[in-house]
Protein backbone atom coordinates (compact mmCIF):
# COMPACT_ATOMS: atom_id res chain seq x y z
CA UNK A 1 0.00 0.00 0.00
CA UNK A 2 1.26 3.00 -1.39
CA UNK A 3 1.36 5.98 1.89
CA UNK A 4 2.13 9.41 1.86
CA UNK A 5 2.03 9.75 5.78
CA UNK A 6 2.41 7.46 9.02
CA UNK A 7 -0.85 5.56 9.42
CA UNK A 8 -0.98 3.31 12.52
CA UNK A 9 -2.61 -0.03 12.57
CA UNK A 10 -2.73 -2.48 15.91
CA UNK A 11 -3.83 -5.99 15.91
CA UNK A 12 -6.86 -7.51 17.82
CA UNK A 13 -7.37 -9.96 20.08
CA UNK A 14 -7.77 -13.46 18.96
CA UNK A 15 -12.06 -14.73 19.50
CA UNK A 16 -13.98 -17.28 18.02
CA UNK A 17 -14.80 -16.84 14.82
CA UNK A 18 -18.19 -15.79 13.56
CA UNK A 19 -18.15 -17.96 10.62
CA UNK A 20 -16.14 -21.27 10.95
CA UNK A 21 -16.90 -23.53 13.71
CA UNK A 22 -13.74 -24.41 16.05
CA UNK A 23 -11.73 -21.61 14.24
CA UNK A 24 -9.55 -18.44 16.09
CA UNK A 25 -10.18 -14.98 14.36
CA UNK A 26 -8.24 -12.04 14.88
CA UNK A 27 -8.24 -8.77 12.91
CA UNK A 28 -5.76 -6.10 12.23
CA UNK A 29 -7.29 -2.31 13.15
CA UNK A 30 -6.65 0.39 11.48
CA UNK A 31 -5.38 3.15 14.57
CA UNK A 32 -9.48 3.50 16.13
CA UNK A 33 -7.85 7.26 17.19
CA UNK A 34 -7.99 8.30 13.52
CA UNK A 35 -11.08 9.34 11.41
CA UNK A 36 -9.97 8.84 7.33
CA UNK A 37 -11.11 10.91 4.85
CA UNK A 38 -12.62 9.41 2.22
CA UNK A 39 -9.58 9.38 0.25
CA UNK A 40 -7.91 6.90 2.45
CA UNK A 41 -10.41 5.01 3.30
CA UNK A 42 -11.32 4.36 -0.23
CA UNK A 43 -7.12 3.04 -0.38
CA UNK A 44 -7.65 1.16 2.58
CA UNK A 45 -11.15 -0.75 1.32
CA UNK A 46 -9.27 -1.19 -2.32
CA UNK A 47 -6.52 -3.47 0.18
CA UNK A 48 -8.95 -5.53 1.90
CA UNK A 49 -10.03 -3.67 4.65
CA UNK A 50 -13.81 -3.47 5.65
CA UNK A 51 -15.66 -1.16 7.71
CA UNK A 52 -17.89 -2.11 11.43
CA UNK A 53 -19.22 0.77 12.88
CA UNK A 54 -15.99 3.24 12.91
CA UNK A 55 -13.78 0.77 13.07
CA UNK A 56 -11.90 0.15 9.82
CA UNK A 57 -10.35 -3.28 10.05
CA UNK A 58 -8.90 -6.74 8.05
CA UNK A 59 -8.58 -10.21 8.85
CA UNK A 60 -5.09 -11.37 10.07
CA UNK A 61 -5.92 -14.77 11.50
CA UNK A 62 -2.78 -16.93 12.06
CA UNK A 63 -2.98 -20.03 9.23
CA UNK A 64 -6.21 -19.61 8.08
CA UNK A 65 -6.80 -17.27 5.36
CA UNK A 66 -10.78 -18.45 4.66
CA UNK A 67 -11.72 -14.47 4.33
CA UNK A 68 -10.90 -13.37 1.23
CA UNK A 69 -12.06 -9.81 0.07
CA UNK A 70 -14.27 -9.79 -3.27
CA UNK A 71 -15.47 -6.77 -5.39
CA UNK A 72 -17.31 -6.88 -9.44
CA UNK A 73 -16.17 -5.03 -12.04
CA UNK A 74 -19.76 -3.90 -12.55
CA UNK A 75 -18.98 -3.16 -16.60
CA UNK A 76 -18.63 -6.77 -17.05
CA UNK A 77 -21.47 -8.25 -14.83
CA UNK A 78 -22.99 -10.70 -16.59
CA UNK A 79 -26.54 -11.17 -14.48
CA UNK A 80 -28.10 -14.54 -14.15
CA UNK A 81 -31.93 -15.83 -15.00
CA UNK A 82 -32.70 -15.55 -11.83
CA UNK A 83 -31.38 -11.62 -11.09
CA UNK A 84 -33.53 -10.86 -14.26
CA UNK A 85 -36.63 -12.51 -12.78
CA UNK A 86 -35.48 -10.63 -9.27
CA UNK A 87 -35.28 -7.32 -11.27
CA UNK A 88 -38.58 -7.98 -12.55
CA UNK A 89 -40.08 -8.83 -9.87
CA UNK A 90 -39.02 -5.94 -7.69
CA UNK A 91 -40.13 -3.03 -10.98
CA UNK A 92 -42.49 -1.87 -8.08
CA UNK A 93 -39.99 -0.62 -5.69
CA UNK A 94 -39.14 2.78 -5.75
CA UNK A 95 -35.18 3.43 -4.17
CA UNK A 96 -33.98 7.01 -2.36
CA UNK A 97 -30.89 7.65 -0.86
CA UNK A 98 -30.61 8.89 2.69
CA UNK A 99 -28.38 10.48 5.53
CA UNK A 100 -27.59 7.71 7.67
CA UNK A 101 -30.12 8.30 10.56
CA UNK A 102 -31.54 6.30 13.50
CA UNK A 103 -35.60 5.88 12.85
CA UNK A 104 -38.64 3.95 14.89
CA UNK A 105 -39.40 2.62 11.33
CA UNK A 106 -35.92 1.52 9.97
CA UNK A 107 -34.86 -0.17 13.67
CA UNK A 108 -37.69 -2.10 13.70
CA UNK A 109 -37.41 -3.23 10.26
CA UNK A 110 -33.37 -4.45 11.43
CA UNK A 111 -34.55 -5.69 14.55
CA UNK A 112 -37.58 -8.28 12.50
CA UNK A 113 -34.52 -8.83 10.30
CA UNK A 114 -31.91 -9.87 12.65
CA UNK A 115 -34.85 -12.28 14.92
CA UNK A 116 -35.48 -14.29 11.59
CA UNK A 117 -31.90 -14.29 9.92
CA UNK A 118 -29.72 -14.46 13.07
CA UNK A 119 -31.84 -16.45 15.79
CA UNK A 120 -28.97 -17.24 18.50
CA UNK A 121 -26.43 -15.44 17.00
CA UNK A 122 -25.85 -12.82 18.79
CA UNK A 123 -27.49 -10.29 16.76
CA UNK A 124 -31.16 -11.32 17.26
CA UNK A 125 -32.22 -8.91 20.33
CA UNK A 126 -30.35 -5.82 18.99
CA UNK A 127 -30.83 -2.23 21.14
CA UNK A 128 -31.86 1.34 19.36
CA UNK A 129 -28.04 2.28 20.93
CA UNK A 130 -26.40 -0.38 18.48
CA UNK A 131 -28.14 0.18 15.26
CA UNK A 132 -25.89 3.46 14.36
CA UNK A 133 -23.10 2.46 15.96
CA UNK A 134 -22.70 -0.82 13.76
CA UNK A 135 -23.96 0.83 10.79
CA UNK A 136 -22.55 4.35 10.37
CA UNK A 137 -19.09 6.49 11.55
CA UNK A 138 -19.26 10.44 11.84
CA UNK A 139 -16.43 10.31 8.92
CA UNK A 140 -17.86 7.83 6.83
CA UNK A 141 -19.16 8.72 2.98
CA UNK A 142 -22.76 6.25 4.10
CA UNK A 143 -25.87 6.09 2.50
CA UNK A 144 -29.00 4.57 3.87
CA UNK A 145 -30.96 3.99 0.80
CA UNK A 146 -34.36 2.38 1.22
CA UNK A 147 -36.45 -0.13 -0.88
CA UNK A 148 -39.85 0.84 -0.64
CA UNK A 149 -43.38 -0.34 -1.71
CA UNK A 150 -45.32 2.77 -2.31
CA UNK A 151 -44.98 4.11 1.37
CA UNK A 152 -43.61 0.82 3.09
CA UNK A 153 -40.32 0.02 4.04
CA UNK A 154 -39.12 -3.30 2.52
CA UNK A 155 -35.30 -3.21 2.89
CA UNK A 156 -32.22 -0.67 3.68
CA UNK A 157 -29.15 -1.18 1.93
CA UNK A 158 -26.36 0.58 3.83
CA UNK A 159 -23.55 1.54 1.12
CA UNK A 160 -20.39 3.40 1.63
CA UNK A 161 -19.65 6.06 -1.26
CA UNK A 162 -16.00 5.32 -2.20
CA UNK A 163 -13.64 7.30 -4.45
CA UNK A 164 -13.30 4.22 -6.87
CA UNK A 165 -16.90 2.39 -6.27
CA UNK A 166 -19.35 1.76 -3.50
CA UNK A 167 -18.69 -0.85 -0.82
CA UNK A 168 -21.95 -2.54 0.24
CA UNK A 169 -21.85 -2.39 4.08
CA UNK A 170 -24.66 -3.99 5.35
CA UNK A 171 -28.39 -4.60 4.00
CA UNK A 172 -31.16 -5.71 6.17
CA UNK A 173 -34.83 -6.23 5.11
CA UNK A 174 -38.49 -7.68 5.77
CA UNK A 175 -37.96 -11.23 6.02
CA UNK A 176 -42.02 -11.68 5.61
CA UNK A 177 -40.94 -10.75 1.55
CA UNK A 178 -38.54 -13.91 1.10
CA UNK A 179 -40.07 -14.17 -2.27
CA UNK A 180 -38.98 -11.19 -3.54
CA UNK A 181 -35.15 -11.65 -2.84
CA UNK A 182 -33.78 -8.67 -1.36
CA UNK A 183 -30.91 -9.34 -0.91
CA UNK A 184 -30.09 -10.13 -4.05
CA UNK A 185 -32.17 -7.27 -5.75
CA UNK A 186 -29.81 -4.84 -3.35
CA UNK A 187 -26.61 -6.46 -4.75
CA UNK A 188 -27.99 -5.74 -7.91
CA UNK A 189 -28.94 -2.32 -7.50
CA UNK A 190 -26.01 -1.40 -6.25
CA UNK A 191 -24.49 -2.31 -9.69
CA UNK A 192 -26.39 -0.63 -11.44
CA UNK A 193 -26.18 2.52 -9.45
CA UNK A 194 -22.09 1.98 -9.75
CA UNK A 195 -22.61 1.74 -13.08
CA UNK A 196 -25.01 4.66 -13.45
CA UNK A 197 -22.75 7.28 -10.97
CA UNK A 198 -19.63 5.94 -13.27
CA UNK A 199 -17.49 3.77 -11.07
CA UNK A 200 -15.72 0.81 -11.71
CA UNK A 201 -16.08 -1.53 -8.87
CA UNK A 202 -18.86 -2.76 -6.23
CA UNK A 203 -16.61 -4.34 -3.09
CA UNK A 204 -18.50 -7.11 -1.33
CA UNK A 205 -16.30 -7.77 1.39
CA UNK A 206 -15.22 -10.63 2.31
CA UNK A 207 -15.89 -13.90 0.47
CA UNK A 208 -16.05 -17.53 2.47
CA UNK A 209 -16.64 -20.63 0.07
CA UNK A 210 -17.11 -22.90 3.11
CA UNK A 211 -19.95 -20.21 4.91
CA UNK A 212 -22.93 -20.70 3.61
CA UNK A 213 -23.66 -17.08 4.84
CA UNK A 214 -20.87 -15.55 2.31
CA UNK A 215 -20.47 -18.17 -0.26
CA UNK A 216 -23.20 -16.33 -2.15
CA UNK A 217 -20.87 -13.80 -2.65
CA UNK A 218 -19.57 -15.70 -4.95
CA UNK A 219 -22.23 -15.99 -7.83
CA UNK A 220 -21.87 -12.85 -9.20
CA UNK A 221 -19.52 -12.73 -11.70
CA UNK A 222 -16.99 -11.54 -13.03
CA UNK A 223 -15.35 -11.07 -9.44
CA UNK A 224 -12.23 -10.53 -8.26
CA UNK A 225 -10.41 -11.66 -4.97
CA UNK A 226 -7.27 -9.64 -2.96
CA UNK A 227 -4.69 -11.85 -2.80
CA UNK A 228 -0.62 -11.84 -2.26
CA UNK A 229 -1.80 -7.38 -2.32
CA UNK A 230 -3.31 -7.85 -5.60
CA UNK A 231 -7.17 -8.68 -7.38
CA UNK A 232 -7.21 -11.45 -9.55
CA UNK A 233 -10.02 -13.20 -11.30
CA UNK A 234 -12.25 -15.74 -9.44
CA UNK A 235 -12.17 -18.37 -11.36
CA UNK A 236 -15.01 -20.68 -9.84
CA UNK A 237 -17.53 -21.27 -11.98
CA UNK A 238 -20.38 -18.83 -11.91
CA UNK A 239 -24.19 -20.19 -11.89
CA UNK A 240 -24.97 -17.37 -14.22
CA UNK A 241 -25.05 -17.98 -18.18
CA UNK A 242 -22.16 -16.55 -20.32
CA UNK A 243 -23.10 -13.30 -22.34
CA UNK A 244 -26.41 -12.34 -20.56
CA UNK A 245 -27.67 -9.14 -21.18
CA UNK A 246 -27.90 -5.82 -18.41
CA UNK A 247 -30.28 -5.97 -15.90
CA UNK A 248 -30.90 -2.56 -16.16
């Protein structure tokens, strides 16, 4: 990483990890002191870091190195049947940005969110105190932008505004909708807004082929993984058929 000033960073302490059963974590911080401007931070996410709260941080867990940072080169997506039929399905969604901001009706659309997707996780009882502070810094470039059915919340996909692309933070959204596929259509969007605002890349964060919870990652394609401080091509097969045509 290229720096034209001192930046501190300080490892973590080793936990379990959140992902892999019977499997030490530990992370590498950059210096929690220091708020980056959106120049460096869009450096930092561009090497493999990832954002939690204000804390900007990378795995650095002694012989394992499962977590492996993804991002599209939206240009070249190549969408699948099923994120047409997603796209379709979802043409009666309407999608503004907003100011990251703490609200009765967005916590307790996280709060149904985290009770059906992360039952005994940890996550599942969250408190109005935690929903900013794990979803927005004061120095972060964050947008809350919200997936609505004429005036009803559906989903919020939190997205960081980087210098060179956006970096998809965090979505959350009504799990009574399954059928619709959220998730998915925010992943999506968020392609086609990178694409629309002019920017190369959409970062994912990090990609784990043996969690079912971030394998997903890796079925949009083309993607690239940071490896040896480089992105190269994935080269698993994608699920998605050669030479499909925009989404948009």
């Amino acid at each position: 990483m290229r720096r034209e000033e001192d930046i501190a960073f300080y490892l973590g302490q080793e936990h379990p990890c959140s992902y892999l059963e019977e499997r030490v974590a530990r992370s590498i911080f950059l210096d929690p002191e220091r708020d980056p401007d959106r120049r460096l931070y869009s450096v930092l996410v561009d090497h493999g870091f990832r954002r939690s709260g204000r804390y900007v941080y990378r795995p650095n867990c002694g012989g394992c190195n499962a977590c492996i940072p993804l991002r599209l080169p939206v240009a070249r997506f190549q969408p699948s049947r099923r994120d047409r039929r997603t796209w379709k399905a979802n043409r009666d969604l309407t999608v503004t940005a907003h100011e990251p901001a703490f609200s009765d009706e967005r916590f307790d659309l996280y709060r149904r969110y985290q009770e059906a997707r992360h039952r005994d996780g940890g996550m599942d009882d969250p408190r109005p105190e935690e929903f900013l502070r794990f979803l927005d810094a004061p120095w972060s470039p964050t947008r809350f932008h919200e997936f609505r059915l004429g005036g009803r919340l559906l989903a919020v996909a939190v997205t960081d505004h980087l210098e060179q692309g956006l970096s998809a933070v965090y979505t959350f959204f009504d799990p009574d909708e399954a059928n619709r596929g959220l998730g998915n259509l925010a992943v999506l969007w968020q392609i086609e807004e990178a694409r629309r605002t002019g920017l190369p890349f959409l970062y994912l964060g990090y990609w784990i082929a043996e969690s079912a919870k971030m394998a997903y990652k890796s079925r949009f394609r083309p993607a690239e993984t940071f490896l040896d401080d480089a992105w190269h091509p994935l080269d698993t097969p994608p699920d998605s058929a050669a030479n499909a045509p925009s989404i948009g």
